[in-house]
Protein backbone atom coordinates (compact mmCIF):
# COMPACT_ATOMS: atom_id res chain seq x y z
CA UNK A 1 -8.20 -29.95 -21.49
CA UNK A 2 -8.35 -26.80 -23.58
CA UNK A 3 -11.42 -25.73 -22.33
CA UNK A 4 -10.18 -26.00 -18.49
CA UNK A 5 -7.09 -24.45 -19.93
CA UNK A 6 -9.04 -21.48 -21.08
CA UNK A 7 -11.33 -21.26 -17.57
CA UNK A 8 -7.70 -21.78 -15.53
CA UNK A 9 -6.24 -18.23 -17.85
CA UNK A 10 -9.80 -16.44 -17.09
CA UNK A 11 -9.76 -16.89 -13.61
CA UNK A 12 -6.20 -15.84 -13.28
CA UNK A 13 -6.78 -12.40 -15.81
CA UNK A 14 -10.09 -11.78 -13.48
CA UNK A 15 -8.58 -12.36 -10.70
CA UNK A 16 -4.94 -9.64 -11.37
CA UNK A 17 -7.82 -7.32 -13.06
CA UNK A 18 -9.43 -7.18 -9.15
CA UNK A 19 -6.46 -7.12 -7.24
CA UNK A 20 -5.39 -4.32 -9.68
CA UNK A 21 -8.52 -2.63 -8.99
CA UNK A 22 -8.27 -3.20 -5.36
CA UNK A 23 -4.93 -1.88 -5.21
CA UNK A 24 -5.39 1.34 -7.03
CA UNK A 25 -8.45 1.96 -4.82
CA UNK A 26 -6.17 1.65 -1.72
CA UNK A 27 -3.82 3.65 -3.31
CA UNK A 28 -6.30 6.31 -3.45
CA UNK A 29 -7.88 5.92 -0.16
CA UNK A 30 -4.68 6.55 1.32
CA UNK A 31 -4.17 9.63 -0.25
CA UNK A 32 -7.47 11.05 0.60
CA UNK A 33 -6.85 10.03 3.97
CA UNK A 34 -3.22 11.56 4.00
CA UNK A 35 -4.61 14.89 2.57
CA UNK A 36 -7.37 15.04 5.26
CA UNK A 37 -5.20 14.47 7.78
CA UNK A 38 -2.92 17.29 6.73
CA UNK A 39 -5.89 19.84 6.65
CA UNK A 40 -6.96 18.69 9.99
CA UNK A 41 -3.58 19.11 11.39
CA UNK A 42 -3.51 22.80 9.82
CA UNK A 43 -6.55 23.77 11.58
CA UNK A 44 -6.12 22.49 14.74
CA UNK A 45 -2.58 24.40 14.59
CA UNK A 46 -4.26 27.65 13.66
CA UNK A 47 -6.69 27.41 16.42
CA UNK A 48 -4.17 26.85 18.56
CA UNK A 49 -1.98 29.69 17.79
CA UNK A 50 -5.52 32.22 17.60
CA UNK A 51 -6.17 30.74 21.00
């Protein structure tokens, strides 16, 4: 029993660790996304107004 105890809290610490990971990667993603977006949007505005 203590040995499936121990596999049971391993698991469960692996798995929060990845969905942590996966989170904060997300997290990041989005922001790289968001900040691209924003210098996209500021050239196409400029080339609008020098057009």
């Amino acid at each position: 029993m203590d040995a499936l105890v121990w596999v049971v809290f391993i698991a469960v610490f692996v798995g929060a660790a990845l969905l942590v990971k996966v989170a904060a990667v997300l997290l990041v993603v989005f922001v790289v996304l968001a900040l691209l977006l924003g210098l996209v949007l500021r050239m196409l505005r400029k080339r609008r107004s020098r057009g």
